[in-house]
PDB file of N, CA and C in Angstrom:
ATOM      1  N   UNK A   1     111.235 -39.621 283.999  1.00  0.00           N
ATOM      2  CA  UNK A   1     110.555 -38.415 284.441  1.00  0.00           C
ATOM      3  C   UNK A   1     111.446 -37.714 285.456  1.00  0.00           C
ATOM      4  N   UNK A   2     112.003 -36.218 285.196  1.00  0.00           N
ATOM      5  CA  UNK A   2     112.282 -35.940 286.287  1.00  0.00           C
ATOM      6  C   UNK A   2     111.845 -35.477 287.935  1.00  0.00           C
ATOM      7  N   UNK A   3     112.833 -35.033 288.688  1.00  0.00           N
ATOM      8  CA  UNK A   3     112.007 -35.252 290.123  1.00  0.00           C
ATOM      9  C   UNK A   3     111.590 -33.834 290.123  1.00  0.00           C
ATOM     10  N   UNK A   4     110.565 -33.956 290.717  1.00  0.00           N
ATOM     11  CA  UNK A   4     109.694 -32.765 291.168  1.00  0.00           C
ATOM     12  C   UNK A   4     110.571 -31.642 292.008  1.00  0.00           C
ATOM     13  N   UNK A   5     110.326 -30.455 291.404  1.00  0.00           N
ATOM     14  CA  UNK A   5     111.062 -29.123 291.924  1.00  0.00           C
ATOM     15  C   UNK A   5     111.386 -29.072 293.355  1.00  0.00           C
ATOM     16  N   UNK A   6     111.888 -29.171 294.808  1.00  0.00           N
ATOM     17  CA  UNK A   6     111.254 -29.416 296.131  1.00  0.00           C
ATOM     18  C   UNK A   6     111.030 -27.859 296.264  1.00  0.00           C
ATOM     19  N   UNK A   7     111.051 -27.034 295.705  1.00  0.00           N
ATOM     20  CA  UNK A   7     110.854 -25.549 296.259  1.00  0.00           C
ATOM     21  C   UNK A   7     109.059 -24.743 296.602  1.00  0.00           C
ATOM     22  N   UNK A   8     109.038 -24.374 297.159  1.00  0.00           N
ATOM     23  CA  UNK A   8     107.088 -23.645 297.400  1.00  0.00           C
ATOM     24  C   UNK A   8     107.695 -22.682 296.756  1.00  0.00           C
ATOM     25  N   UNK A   9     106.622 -22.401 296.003  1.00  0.00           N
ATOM     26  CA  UNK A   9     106.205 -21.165 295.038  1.00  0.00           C
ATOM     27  C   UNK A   9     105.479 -20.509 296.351  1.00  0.00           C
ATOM     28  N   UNK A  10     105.265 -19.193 296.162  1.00  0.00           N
ATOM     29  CA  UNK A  10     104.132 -18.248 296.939  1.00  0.00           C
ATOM     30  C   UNK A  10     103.240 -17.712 295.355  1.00  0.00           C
ATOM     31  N   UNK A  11     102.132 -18.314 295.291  1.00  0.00           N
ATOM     32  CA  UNK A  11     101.127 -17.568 293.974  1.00  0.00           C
ATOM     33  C   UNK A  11     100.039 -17.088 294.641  1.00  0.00           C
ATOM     34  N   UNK A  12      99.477 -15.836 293.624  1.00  0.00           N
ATOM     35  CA  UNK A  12      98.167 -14.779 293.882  1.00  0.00           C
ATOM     36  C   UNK A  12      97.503 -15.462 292.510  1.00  0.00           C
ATOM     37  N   UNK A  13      96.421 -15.930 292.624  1.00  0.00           N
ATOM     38  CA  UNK A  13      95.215 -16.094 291.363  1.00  0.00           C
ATOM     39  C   UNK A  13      94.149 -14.612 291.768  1.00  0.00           C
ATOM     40  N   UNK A  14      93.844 -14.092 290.757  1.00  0.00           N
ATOM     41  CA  UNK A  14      92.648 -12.722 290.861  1.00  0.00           C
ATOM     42  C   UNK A  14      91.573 -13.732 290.015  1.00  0.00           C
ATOM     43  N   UNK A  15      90.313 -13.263 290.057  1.00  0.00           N
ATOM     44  CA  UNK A  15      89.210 -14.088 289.417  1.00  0.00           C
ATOM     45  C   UNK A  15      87.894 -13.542 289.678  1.00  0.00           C
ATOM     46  N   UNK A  16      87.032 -13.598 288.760  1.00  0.00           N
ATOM     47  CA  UNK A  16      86.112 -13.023 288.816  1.00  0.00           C
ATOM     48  C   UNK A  16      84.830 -13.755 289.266  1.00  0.00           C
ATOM     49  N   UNK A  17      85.375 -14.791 289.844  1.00  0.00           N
ATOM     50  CA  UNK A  17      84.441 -15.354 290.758  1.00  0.00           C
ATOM     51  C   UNK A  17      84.625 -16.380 291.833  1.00  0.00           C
ATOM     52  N   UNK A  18      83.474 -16.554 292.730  1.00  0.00           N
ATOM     53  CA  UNK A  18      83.843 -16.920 294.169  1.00  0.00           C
ATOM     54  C   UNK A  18      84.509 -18.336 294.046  1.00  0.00           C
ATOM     55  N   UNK A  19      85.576 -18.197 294.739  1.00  0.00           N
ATOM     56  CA  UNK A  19      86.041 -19.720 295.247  1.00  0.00           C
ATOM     57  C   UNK A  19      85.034 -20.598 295.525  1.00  0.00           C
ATOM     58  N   UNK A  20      84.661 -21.708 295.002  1.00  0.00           N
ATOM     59  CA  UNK A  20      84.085 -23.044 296.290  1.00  0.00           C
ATOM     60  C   UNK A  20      82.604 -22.495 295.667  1.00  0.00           C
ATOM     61  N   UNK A  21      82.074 -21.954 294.722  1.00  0.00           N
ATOM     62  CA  UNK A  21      81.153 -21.979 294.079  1.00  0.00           C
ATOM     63  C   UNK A  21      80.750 -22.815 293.373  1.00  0.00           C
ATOM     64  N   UNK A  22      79.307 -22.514 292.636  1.00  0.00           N
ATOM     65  CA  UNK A  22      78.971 -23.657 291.629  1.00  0.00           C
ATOM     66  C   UNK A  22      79.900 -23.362 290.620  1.00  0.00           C
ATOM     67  N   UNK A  23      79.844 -22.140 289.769  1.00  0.00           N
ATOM     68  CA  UNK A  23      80.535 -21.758 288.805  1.00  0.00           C
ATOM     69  C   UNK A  23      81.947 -22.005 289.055  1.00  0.00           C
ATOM     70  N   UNK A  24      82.833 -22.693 288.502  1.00  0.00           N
ATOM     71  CA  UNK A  24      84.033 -23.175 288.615  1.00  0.00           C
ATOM     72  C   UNK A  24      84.820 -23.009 287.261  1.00  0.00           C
ATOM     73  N   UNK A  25      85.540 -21.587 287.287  1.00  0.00           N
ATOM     74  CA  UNK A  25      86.553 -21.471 286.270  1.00  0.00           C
ATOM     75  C   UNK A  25      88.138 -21.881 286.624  1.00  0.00           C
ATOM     76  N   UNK A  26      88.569 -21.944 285.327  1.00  0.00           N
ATOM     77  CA  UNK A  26      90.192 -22.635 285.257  1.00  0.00           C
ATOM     78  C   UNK A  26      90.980 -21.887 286.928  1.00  0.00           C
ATOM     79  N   UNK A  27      91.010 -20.958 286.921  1.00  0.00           N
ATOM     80  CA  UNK A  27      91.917 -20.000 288.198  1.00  0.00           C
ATOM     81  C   UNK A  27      91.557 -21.221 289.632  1.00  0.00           C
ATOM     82  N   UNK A  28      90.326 -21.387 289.619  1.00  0.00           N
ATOM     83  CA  UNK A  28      89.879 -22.118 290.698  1.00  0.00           C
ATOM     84  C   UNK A  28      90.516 -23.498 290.933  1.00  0.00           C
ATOM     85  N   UNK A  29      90.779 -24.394 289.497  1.00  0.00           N
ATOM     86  CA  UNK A  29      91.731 -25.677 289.273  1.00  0.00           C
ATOM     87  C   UNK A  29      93.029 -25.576 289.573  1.00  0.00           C
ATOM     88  N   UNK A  30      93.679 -24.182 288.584  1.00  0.00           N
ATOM     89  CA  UNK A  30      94.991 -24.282 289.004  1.00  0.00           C
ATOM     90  C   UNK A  30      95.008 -24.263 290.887  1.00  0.00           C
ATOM     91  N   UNK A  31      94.831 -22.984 291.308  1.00  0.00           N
ATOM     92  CA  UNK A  31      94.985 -22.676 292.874  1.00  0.00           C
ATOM     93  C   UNK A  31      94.784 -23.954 293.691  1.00  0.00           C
ATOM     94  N   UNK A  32      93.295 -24.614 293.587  1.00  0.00           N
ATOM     95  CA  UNK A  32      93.592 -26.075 294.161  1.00  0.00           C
ATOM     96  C   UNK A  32      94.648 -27.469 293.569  1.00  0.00           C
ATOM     97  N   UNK A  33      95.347 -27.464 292.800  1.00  0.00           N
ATOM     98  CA  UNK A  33      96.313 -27.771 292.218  1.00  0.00           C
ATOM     99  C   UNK A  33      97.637 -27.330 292.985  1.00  0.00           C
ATOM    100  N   UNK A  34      97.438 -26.296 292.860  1.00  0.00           N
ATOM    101  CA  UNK A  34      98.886 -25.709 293.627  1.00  0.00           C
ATOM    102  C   UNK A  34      98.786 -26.002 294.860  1.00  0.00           C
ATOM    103  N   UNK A  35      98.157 -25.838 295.590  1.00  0.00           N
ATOM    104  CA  UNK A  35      97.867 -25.937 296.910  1.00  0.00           C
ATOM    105  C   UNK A  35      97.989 -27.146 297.428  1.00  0.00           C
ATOM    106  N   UNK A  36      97.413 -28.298 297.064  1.00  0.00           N
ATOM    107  CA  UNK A  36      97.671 -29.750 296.943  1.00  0.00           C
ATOM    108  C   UNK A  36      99.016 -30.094 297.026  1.00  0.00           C
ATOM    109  N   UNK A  37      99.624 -29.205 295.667  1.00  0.00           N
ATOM    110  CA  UNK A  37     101.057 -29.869 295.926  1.00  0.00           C
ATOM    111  C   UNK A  37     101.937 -29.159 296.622  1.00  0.00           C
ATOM    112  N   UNK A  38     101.658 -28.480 297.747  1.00  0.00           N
ATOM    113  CA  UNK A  38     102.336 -27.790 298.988  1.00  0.00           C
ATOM    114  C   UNK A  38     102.633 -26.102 298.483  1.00  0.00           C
ATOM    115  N   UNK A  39     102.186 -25.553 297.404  1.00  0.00           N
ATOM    116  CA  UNK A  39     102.442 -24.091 297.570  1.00  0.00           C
ATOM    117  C   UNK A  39     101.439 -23.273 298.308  1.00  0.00           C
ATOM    118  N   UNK A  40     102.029 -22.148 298.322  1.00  0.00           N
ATOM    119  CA  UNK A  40     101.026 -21.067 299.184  1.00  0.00           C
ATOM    120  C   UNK A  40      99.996 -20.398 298.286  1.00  0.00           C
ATOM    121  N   UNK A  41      99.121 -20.641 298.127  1.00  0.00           N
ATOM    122  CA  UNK A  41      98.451 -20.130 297.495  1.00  0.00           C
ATOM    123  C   UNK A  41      97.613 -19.079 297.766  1.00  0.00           C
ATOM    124  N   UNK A  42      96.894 -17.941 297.172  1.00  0.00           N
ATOM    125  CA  UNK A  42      96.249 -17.075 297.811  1.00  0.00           C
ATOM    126  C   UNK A  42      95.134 -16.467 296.496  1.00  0.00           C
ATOM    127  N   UNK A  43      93.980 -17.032 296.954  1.00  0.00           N
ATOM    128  CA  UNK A  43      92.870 -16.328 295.462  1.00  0.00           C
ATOM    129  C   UNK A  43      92.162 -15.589 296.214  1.00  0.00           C
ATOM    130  N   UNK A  44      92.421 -14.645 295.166  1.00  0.00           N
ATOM    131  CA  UNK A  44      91.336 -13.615 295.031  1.00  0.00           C
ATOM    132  C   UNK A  44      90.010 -13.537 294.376  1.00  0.00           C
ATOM    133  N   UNK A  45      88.965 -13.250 294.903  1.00  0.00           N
ATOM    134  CA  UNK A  45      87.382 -12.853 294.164  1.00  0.00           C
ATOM    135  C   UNK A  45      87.110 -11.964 294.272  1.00  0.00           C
ATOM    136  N   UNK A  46      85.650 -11.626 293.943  1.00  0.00           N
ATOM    137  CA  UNK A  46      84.920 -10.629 294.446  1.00  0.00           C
ATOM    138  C   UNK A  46      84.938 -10.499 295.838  1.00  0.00           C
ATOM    139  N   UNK A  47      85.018  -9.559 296.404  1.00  0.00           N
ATOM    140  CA  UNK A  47      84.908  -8.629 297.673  1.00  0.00           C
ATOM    141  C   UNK A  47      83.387  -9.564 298.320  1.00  0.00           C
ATOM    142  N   UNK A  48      83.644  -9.997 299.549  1.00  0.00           N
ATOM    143  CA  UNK A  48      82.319 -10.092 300.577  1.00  0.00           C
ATOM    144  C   UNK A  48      82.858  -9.254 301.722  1.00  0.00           C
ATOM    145  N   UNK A  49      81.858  -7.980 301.799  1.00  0.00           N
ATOM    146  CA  UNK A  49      81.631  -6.853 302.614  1.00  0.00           C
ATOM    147  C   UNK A  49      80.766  -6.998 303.488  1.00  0.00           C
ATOM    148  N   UNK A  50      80.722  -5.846 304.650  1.00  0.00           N
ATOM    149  CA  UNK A  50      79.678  -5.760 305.229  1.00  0.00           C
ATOM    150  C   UNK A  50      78.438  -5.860 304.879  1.00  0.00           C
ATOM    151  N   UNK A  51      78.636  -4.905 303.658  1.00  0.00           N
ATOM    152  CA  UNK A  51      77.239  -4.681 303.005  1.00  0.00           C
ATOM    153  C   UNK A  51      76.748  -5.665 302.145  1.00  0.00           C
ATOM    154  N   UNK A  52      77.361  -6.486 302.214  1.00  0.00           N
ATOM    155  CA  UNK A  52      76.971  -7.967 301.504  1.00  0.00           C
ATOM    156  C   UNK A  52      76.325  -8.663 303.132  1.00  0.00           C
ATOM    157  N   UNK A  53      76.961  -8.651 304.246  1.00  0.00           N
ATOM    158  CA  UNK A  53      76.816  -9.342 305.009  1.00  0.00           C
ATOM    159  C   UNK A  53      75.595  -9.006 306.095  1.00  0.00           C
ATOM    160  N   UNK A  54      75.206  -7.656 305.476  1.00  0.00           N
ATOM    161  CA  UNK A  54      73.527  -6.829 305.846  1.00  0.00           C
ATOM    162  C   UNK A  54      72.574  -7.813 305.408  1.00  0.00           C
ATOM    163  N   UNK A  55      73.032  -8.313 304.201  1.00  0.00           N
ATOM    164  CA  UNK A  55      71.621  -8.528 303.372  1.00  0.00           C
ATOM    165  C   UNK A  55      71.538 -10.060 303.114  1.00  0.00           C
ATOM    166  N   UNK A  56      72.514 -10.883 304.195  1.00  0.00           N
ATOM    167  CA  UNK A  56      72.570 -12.483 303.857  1.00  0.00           C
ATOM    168  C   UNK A  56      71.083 -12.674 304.358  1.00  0.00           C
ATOM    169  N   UNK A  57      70.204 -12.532 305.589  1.00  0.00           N
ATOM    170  CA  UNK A  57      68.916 -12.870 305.247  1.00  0.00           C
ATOM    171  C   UNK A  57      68.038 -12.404 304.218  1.00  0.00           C
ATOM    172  N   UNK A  58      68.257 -11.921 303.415  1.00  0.00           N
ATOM    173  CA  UNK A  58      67.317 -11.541 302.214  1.00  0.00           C
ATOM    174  C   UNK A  58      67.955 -12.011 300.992  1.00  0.00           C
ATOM    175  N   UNK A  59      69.130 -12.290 301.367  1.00  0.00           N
ATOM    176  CA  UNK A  59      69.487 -12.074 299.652  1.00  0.00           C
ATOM    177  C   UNK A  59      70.058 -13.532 299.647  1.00  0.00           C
ATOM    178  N   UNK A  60      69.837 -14.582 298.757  1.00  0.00           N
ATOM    179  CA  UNK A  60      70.445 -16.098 298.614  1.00  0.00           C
ATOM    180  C   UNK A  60      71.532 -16.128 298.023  1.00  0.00           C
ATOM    181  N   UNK A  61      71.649 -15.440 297.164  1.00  0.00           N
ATOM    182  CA  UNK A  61      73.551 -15.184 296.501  1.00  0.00           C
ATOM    183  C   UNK A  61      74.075 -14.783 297.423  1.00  0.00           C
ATOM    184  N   UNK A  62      74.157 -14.009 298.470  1.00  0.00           N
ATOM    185  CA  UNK A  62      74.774 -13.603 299.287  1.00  0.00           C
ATOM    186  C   UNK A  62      75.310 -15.030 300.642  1.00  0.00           C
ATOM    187  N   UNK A  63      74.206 -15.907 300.703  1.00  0.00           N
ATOM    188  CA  UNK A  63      74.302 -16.758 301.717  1.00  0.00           C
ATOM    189  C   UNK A  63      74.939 -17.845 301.221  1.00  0.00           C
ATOM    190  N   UNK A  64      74.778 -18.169 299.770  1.00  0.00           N
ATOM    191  CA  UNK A  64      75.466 -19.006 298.978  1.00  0.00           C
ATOM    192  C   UNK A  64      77.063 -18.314 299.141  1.00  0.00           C
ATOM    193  N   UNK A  65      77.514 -17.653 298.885  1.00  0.00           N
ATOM    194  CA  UNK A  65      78.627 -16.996 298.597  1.00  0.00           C
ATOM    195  C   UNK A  65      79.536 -16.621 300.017  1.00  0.00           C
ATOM    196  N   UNK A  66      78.681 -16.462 301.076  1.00  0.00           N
ATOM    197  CA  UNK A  66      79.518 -16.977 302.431  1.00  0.00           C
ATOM    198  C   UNK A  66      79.425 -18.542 302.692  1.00  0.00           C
ATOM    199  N   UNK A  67      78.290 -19.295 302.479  1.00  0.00           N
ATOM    200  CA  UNK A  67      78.834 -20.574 302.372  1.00  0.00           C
ATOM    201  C   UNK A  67      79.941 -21.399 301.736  1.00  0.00           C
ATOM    202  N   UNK A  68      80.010 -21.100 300.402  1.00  0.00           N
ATOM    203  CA  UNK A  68      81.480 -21.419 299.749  1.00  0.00           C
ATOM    204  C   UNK A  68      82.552 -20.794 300.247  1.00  0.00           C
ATOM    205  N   UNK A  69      82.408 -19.424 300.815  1.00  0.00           N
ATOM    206  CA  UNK A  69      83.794 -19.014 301.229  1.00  0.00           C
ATOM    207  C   UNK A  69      83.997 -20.041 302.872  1.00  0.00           C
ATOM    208  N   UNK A  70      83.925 -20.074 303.458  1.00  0.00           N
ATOM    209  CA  UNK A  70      83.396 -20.805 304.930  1.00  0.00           C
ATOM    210  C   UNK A  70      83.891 -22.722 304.037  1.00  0.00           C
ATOM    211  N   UNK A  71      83.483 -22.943 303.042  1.00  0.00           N
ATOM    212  CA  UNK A  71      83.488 -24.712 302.824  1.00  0.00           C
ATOM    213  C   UNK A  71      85.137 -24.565 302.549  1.00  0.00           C
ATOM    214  N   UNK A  72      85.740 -23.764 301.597  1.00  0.00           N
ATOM    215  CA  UNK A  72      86.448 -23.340 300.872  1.00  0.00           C
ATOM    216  C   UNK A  72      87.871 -23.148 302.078  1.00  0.00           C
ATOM    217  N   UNK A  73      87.484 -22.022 302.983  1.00  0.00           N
ATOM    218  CA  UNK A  73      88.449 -21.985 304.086  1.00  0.00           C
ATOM    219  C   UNK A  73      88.679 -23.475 304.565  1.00  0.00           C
ATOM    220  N   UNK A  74      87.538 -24.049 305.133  1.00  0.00           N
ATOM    221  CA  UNK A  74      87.684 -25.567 305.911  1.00  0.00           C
ATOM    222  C   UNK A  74      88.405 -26.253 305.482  1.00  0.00           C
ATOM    223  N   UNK A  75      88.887 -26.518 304.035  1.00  0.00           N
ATOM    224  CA  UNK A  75      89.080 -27.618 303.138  1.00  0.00           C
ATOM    225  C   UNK A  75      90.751 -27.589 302.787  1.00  0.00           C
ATOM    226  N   UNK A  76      91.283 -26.116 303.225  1.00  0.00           N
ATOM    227  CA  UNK A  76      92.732 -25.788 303.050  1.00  0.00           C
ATOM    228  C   UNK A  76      93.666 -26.574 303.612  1.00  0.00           C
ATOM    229  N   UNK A  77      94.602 -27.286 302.713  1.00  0.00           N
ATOM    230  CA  UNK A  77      95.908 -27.802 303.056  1.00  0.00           C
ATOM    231  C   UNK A  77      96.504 -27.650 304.449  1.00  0.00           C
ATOM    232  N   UNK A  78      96.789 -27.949 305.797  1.00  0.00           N
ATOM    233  CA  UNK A  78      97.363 -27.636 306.775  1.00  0.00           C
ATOM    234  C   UNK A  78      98.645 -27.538 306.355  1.00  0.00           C
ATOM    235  N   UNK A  79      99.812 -26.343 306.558  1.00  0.00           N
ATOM    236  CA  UNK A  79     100.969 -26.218 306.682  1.00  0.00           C
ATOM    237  C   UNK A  79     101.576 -27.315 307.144  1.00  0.00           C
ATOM    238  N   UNK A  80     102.788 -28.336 306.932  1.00  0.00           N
ATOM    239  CA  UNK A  80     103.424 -29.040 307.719  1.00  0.00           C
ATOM    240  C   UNK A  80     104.806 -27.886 308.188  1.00  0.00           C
ATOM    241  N   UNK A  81     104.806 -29.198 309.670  1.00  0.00           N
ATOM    242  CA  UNK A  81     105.832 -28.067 310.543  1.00  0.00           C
ATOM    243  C   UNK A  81     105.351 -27.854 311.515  1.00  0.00           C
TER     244      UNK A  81
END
């Protein structure tokens, strides 16, 4: 087997849905994949706005969807160095 590349990639995943959700598509595997094995990774979702962030007491998708973003941040690879 050969040896593993030593270089970091910098990758953007776009996706049409929230990180650290229930719903868990492929974009979400690779990015934690990459990330694991020391690249920079950076995903994109849907937009959480203000106006999302009006309506977290009323609205449960909304509170769900800052909770995964919030578990999701916590859980990130620390940079070594």
């Amino acid at each position: 087997m050969p040896a593993p590349d030593p270089r970091e990639y910098r990758i953007v995943f776009a996706s049409h849905t929230v990180m650290g959700a229930t719903f868990v598509v492929g974009s979400h595997h690779l990015a934690r994949q990459c990330a694991l094995r020391g690249h920079h990774v950076l995903h994109l979702s849907t937009p959480l706005t203000p106006a999302h962030l009006a309506r977290i007491g009323r609205d449960e998708a909304v509170r769900v969807r800052v909770r995964s973003t919030a578990l999701w941040q916590r859980h990130q690879p620390r940079p070594s160095g």
